[in-house]
C-alpha atoms as a PDB file:
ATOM      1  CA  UNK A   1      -7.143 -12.076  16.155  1.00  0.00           C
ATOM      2  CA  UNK A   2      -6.553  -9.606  19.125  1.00  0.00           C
ATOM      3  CA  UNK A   3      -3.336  -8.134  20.560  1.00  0.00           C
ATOM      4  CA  UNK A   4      -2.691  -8.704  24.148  1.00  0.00           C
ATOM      5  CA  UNK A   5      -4.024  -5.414  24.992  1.00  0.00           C
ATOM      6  CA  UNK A   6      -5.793  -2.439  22.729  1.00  0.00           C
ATOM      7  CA  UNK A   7      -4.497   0.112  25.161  1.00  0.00           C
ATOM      8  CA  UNK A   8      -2.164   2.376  23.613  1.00  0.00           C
ATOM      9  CA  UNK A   9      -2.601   1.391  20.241  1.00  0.00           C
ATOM     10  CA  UNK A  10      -3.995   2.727  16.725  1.00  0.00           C
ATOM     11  CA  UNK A  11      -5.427  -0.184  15.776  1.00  0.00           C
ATOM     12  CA  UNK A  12      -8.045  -1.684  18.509  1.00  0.00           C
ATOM     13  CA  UNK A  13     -10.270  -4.437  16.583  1.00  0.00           C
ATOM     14  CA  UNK A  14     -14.166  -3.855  17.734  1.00  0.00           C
ATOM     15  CA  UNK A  15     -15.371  -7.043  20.295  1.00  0.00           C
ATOM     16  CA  UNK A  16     -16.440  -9.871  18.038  1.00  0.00           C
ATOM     17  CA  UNK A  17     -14.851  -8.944  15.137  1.00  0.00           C
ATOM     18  CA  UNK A  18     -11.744 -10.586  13.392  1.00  0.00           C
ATOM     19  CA  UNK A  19      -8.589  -9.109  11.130  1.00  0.00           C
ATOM     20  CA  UNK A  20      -7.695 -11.026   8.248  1.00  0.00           C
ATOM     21  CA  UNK A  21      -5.054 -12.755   7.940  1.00  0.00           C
ATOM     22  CA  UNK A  22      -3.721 -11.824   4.347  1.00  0.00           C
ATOM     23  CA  UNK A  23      -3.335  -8.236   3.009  1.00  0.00           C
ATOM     24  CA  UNK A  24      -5.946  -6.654   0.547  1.00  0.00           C
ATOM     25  CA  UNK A  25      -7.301  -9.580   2.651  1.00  0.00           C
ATOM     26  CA  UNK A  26      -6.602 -12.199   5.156  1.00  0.00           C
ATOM     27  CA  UNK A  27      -7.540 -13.851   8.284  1.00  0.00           C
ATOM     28  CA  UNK A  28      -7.175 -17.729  10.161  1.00  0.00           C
ATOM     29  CA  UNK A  29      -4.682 -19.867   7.913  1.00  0.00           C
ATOM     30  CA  UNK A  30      -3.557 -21.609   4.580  1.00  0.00           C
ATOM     31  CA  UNK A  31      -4.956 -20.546   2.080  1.00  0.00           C
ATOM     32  CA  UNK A  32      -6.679 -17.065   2.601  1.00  0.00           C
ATOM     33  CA  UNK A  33      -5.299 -14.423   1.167  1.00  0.00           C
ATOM     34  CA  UNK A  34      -4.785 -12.023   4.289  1.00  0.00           C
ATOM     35  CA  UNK A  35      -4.666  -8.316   2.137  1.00  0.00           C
ATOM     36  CA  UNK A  36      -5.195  -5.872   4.086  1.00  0.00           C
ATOM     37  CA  UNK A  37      -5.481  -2.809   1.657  1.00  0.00           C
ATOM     38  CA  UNK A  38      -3.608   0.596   3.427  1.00  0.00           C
ATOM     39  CA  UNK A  39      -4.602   3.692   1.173  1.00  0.00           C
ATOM     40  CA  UNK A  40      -2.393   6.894   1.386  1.00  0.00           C
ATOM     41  CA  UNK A  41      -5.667   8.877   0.262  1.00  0.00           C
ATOM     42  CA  UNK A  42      -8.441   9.788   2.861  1.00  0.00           C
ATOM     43  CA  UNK A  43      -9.393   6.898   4.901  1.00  0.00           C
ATOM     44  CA  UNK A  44     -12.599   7.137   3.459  1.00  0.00           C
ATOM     45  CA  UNK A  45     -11.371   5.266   0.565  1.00  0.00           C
ATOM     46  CA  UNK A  46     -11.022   2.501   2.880  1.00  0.00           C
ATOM     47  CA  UNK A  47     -15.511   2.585   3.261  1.00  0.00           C
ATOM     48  CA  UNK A  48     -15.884   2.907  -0.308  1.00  0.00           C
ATOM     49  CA  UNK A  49     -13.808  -0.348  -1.131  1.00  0.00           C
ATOM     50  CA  UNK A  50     -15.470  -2.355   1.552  1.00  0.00           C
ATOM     51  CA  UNK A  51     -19.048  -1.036   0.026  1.00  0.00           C
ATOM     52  CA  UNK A  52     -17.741  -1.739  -3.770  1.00  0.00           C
ATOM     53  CA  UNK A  53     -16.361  -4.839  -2.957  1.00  0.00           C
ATOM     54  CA  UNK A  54     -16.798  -6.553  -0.152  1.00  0.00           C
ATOM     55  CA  UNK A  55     -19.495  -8.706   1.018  1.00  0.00           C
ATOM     56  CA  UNK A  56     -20.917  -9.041   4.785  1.00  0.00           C
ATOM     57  CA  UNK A  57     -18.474  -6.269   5.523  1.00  0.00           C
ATOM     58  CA  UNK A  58     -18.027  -5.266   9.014  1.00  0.00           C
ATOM     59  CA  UNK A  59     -16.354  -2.046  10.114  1.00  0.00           C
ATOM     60  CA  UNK A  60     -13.964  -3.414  12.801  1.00  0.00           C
ATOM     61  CA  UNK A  61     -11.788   0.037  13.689  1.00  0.00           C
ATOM     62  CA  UNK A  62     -12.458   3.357  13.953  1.00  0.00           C
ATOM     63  CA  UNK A  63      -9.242   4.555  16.175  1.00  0.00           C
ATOM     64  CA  UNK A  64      -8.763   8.738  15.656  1.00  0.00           C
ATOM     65  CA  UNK A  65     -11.418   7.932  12.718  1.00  0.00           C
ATOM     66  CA  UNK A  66      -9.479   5.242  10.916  1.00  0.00           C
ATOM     67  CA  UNK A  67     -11.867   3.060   9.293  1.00  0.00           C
ATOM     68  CA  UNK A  68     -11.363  -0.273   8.860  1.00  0.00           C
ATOM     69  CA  UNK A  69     -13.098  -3.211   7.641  1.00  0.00           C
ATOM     70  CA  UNK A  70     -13.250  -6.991   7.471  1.00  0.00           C
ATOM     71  CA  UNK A  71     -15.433  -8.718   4.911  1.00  0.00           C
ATOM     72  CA  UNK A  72     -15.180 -11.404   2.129  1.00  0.00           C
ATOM     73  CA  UNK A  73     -14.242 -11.358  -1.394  1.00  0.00           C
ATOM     74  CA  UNK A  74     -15.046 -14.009  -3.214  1.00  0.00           C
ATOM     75  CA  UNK A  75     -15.209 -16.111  -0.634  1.00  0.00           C
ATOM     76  CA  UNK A  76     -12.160 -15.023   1.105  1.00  0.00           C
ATOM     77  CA  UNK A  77     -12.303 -12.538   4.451  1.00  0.00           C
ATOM     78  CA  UNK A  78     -10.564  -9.646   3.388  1.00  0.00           C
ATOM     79  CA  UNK A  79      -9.739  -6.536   5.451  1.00  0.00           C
ATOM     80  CA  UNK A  80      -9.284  -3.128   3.903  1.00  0.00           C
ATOM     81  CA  UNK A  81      -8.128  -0.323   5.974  1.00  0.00           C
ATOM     82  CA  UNK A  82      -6.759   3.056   5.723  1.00  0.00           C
ATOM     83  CA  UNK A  83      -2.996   3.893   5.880  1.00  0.00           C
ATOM     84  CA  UNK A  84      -2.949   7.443   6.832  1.00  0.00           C
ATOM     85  CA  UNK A  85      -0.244   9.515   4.468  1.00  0.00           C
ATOM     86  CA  UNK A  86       3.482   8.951   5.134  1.00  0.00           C
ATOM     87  CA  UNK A  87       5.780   7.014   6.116  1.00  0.00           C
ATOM     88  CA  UNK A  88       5.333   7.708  10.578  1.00  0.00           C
ATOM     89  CA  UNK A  89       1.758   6.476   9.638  1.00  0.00           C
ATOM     90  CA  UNK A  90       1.615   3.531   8.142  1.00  0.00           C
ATOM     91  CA  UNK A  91       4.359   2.477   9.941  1.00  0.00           C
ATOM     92  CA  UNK A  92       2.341   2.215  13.048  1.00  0.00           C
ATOM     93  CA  UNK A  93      -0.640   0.885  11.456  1.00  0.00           C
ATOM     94  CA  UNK A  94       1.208  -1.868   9.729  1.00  0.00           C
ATOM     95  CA  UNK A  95       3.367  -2.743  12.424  1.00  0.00           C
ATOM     96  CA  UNK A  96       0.720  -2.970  14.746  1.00  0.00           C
ATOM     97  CA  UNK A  97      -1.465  -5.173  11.935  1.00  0.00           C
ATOM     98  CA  UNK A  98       1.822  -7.529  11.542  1.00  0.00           C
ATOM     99  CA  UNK A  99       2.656  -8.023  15.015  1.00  0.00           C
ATOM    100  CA  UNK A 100      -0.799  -8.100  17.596  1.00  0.00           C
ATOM    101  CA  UNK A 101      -2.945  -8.875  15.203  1.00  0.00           C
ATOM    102  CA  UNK A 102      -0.883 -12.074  13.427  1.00  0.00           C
ATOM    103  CA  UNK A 103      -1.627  -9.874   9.801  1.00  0.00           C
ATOM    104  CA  UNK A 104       0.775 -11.889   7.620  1.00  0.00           C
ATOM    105  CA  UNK A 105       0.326 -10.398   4.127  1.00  0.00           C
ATOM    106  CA  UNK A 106      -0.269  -6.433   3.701  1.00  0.00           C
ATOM    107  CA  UNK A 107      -0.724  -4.646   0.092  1.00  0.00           C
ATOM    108  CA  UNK A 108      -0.844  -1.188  -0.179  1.00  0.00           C
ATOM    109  CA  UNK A 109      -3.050   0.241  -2.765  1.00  0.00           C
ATOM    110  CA  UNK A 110      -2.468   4.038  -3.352  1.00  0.00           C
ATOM    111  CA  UNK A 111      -1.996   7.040  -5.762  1.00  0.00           C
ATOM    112  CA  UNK A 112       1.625   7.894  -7.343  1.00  0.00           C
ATOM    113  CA  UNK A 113       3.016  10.961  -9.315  1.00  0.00           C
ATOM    114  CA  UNK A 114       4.910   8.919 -12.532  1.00  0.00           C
ATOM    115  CA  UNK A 115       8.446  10.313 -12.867  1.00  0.00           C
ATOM    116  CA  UNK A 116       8.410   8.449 -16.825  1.00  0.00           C
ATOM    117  CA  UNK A 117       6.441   8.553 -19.859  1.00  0.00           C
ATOM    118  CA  UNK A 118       6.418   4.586 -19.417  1.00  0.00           C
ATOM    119  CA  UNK A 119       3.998   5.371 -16.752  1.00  0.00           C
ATOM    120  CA  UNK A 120       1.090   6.962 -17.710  1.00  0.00           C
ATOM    121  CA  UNK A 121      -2.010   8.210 -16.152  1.00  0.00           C
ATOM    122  CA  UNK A 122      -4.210   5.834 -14.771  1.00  0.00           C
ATOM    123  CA  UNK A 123      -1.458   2.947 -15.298  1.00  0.00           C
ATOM    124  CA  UNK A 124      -1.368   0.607 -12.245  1.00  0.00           C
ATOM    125  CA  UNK A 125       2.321   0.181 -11.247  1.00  0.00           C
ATOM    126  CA  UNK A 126       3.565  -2.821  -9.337  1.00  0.00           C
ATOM    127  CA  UNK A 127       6.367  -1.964  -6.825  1.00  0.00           C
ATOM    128  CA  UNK A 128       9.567  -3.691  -7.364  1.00  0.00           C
ATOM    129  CA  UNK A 129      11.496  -2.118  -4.937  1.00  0.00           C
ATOM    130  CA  UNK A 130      11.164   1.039  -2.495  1.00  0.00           C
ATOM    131  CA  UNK A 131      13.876   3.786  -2.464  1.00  0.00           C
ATOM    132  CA  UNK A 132      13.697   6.487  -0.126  1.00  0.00           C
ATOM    133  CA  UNK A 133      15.777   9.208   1.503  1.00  0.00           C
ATOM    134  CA  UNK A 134      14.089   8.399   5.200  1.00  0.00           C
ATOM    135  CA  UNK A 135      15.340   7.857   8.341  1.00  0.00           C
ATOM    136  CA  UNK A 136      12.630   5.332   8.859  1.00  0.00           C
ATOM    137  CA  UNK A 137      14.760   2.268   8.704  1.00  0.00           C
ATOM    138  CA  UNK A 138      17.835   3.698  10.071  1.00  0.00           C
ATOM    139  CA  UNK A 139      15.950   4.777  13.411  1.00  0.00           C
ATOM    140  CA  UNK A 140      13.705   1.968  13.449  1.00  0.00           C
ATOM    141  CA  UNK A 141      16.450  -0.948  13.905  1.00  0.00           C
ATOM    142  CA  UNK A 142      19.641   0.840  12.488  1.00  0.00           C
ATOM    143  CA  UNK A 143      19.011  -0.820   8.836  1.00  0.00           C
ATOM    144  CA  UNK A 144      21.184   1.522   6.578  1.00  0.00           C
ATOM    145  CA  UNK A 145      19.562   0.485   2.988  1.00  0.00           C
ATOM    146  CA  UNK A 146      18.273   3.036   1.190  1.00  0.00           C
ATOM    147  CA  UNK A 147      16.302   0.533  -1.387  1.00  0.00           C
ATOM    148  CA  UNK A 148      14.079  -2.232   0.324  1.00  0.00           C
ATOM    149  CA  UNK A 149      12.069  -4.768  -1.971  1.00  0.00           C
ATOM    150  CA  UNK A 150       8.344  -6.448  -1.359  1.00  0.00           C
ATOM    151  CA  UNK A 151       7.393  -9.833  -1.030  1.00  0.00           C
ATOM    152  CA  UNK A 152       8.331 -11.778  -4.107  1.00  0.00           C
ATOM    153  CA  UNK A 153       5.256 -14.202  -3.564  1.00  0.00           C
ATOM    154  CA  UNK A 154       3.405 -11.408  -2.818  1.00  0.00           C
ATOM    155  CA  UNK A 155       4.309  -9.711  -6.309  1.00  0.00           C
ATOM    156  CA  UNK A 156       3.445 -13.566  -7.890  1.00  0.00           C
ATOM    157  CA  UNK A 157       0.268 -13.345  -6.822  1.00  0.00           C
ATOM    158  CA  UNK A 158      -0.326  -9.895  -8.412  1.00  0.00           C
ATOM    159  CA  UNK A 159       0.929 -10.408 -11.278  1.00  0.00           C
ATOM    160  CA  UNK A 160      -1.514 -13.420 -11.478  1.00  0.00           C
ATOM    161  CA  UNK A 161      -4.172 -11.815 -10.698  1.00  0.00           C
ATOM    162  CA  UNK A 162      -3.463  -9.319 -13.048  1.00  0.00           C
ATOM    163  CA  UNK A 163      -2.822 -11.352 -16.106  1.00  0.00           C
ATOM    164  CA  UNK A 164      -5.855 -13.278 -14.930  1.00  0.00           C
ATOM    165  CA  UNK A 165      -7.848  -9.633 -14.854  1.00  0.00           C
ATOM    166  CA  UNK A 166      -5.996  -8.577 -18.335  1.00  0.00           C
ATOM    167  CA  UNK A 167      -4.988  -5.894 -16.640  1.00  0.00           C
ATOM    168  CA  UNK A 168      -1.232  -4.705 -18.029  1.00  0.00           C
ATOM    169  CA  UNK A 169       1.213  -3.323 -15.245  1.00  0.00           C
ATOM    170  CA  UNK A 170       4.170  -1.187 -15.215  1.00  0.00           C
ATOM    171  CA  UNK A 171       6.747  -2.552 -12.466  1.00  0.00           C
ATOM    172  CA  UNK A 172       9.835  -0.886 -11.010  1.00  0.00           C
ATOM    173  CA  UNK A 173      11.457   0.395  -8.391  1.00  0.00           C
ATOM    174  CA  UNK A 174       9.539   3.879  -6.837  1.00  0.00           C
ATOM    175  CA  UNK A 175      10.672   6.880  -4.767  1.00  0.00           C
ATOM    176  CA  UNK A 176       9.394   6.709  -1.193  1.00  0.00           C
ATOM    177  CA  UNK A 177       9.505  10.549   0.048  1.00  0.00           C
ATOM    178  CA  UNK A 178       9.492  12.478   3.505  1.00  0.00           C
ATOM    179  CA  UNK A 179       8.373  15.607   0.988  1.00  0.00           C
ATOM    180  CA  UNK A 180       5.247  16.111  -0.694  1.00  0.00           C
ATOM    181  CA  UNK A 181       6.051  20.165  -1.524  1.00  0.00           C
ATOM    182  CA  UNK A 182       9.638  19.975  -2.322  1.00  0.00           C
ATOM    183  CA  UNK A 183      11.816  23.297  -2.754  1.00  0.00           C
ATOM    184  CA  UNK A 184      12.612  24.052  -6.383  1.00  0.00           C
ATOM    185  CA  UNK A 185      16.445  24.086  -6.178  1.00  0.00           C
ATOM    186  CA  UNK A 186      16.639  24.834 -10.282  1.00  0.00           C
ATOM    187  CA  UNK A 187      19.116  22.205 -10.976  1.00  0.00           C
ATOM    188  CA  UNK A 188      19.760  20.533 -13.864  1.00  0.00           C
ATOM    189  CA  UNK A 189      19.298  17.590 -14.585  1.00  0.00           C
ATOM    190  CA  UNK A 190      16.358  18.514 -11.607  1.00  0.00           C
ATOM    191  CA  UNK A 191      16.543  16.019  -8.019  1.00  0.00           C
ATOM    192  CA  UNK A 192      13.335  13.491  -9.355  1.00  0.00           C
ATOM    193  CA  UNK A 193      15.359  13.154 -12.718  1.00  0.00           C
ATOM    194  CA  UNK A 194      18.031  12.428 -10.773  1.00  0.00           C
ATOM    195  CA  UNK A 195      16.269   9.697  -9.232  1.00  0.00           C
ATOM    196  CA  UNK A 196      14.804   7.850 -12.206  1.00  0.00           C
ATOM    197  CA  UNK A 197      18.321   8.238 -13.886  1.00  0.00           C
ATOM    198  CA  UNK A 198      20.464   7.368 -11.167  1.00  0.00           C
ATOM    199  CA  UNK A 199      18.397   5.155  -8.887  1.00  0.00           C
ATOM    200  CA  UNK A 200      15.456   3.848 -11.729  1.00  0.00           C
ATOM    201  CA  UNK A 201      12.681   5.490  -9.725  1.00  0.00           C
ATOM    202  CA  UNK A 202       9.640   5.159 -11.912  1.00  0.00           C
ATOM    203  CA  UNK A 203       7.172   6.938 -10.021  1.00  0.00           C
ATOM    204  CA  UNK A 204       6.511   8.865  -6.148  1.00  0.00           C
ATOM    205  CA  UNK A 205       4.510   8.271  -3.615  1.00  0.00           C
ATOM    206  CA  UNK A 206       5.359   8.801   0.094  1.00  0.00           C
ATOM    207  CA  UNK A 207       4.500   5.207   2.168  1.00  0.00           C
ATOM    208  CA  UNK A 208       5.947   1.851   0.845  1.00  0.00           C
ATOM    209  CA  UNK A 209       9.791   2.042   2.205  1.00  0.00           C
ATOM    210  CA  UNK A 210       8.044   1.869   5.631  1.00  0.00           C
ATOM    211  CA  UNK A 211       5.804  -0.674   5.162  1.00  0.00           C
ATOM    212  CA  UNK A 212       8.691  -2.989   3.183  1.00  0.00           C
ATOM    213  CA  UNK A 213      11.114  -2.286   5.977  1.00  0.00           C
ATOM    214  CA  UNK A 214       8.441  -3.424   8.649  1.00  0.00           C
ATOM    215  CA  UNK A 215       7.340  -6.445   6.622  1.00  0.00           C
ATOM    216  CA  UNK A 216      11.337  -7.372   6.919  1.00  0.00           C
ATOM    217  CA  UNK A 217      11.548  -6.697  10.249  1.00  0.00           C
ATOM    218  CA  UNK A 218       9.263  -9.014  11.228  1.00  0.00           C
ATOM    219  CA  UNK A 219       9.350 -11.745   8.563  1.00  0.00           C
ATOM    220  CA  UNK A 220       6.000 -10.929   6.957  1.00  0.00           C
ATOM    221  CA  UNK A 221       4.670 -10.226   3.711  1.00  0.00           C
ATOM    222  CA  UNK A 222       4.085  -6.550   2.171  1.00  0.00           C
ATOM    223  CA  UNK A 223       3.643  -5.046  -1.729  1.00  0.00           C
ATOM    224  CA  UNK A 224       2.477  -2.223  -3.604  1.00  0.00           C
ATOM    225  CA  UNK A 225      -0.108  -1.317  -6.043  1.00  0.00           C
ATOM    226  CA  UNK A 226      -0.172   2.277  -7.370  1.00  0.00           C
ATOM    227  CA  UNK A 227      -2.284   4.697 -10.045  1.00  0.00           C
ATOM    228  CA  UNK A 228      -0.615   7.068 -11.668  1.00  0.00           C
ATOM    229  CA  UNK A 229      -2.572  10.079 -10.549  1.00  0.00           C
ATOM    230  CA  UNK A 230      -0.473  12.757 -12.151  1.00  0.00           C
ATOM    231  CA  UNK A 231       3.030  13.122 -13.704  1.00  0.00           C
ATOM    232  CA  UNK A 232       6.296  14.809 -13.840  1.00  0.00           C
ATOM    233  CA  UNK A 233       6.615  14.438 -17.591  1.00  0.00           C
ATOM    234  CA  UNK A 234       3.513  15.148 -18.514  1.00  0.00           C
ATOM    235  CA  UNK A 235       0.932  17.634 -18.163  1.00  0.00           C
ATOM    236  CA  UNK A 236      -2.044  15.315 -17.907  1.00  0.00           C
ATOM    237  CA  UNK A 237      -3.651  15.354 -14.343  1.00  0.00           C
ATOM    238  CA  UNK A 238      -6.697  14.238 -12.557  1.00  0.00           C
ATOM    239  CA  UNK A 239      -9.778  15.343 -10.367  1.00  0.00           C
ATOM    240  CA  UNK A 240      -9.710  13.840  -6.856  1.00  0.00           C
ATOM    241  CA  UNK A 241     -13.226  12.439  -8.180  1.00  0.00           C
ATOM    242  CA  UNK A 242     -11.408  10.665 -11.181  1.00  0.00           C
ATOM    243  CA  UNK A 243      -9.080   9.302  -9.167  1.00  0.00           C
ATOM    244  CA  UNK A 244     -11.779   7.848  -6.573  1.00  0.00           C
ATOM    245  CA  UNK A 245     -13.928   6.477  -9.902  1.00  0.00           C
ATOM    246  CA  UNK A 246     -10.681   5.510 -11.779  1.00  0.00           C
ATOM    247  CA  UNK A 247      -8.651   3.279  -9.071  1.00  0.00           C
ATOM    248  CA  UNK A 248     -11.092   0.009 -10.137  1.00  0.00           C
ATOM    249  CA  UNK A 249      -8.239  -1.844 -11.448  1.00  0.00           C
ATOM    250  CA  UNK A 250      -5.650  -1.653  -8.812  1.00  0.00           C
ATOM    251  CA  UNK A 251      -8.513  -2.607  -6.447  1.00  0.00           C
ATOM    252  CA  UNK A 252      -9.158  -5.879  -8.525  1.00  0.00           C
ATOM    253  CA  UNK A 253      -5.994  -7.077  -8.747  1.00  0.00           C
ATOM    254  CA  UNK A 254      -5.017  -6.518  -5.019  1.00  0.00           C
ATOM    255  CA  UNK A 255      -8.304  -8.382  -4.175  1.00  0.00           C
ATOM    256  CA  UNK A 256      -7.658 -11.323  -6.590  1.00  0.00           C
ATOM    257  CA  UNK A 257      -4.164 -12.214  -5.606  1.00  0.00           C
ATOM    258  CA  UNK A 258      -4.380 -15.663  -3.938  1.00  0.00           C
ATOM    259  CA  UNK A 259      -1.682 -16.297  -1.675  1.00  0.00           C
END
């Protein structure tokens, strides 16, 4: 599908080529799962997924270098592309997906810092709901909620394909932030306690709110997939090449969810 013009957008799909449908894949109709998988790492991440898992991938943007790519995973077109990292980003890139390029479903696959010792490193974590202290929203279309949910279907069809995968998730809501190097104010109980106390905030990452609030907007589809890359609670970390070999599972279930 094409928008009615490429100039002045992000996203300009390469003559020939198509954008599925369906997040971590879709494209043309019923029964395709239209995913279009939006990474908040490097958009390289958005190559390596096509190589890994796609088949008769084409690369079908390359706008300010971000990739992405249409192919077919098990039998369904999928199209994986990068996100960019924060919310300004991947609200343009999603919006644009959503309304000129008739993307209906979009899941966002990404790392997350775990704000619980129910989420542990390397646990995939499926979204329930997106709280965040941005403007986004509020400026967007003068939406005041400060805690926007996914797709419920969406969600079925992960948790589907994860039970299908045996993969176990940890769902809840997650912390959406402008920040990534917050000031230490010393307070006690400290500001991310605070937020898995007060608002149930299981983990943070720094892209979802947008994306929810622009699935809303426009009566589409949107949820999230996350790794816990490193935590508050604990001391355990990882490498950015553990994360890249270590984020299998969160790809497989994104991929598998039929829609």
């Amino acid at each position: 599908m094409s928008p009615r013009s490429a100039e002045g957008y992000l996203v300009a799909v390469a003559s020939g080529a198509a954008v599925a449908d369906q997040a971590a894949c879709t494209v043309n109709g019923d029964k395709t799962v239209n995913l279009v998988g939006v990474f908040r790492e490097e958009v390289a991440h958005a190559a390596e997924v096509s190589e890994t898992f796609l088949t008769d991938a084409v690369q079908v943007n390359g706008v300010r270098g971000m990739l992405g790519f249409t192919g077919t995973y098990q039998g369904r077109p999928v199209s994986v592309m990068g996100s960019g990292m924060g919310m300004p980003s991947i609200g343009i890139y999603s919006y644009e997906l959503y309304s000129q390029y008739g993307v209906e479903n979009i899941i966002r696959i990404g790392s997350a810092g775990s704000y619980t010792d129910k989420a542990k490193i390397y646990d995939v974590v499926l979204a329930t709901g997106a709280y965040s202290e941005s403007s986004y929203a509020r400026t967007q279309n003068g939406c005041e909620d400060d805690t926007l949910t996914p797709s419920a279907e969406l969600c079925d069809a992960l948790r589907a394909s994860a039970a299908k995968l045996g993969i176990p998730m940890v769902e809840g809501v997650i912390h959406s932030s402008d920040v990534f190097y917050r000031h230490d104010d010393r307070t006690n109980p400290t500001y991310w306690e605070r937020l898995r106390d007060g608002k149930g905030c299981v983990a943070v990452e720094m892209e979802s709110f947008a994306l929810f609030h622009n699935a809303n907007v426009l009566g589409k589809r949107a949820a999230c997939l996350l790794t816990i890359s490193d935590s508050f609670v604990s001391s355990e970390a990882t490498t950015a090449e553990e994360r890249q070999l270590s984020f299998t599972n969160m790809m497989k279930i994104a991929l598998g969810a039929e829609v």
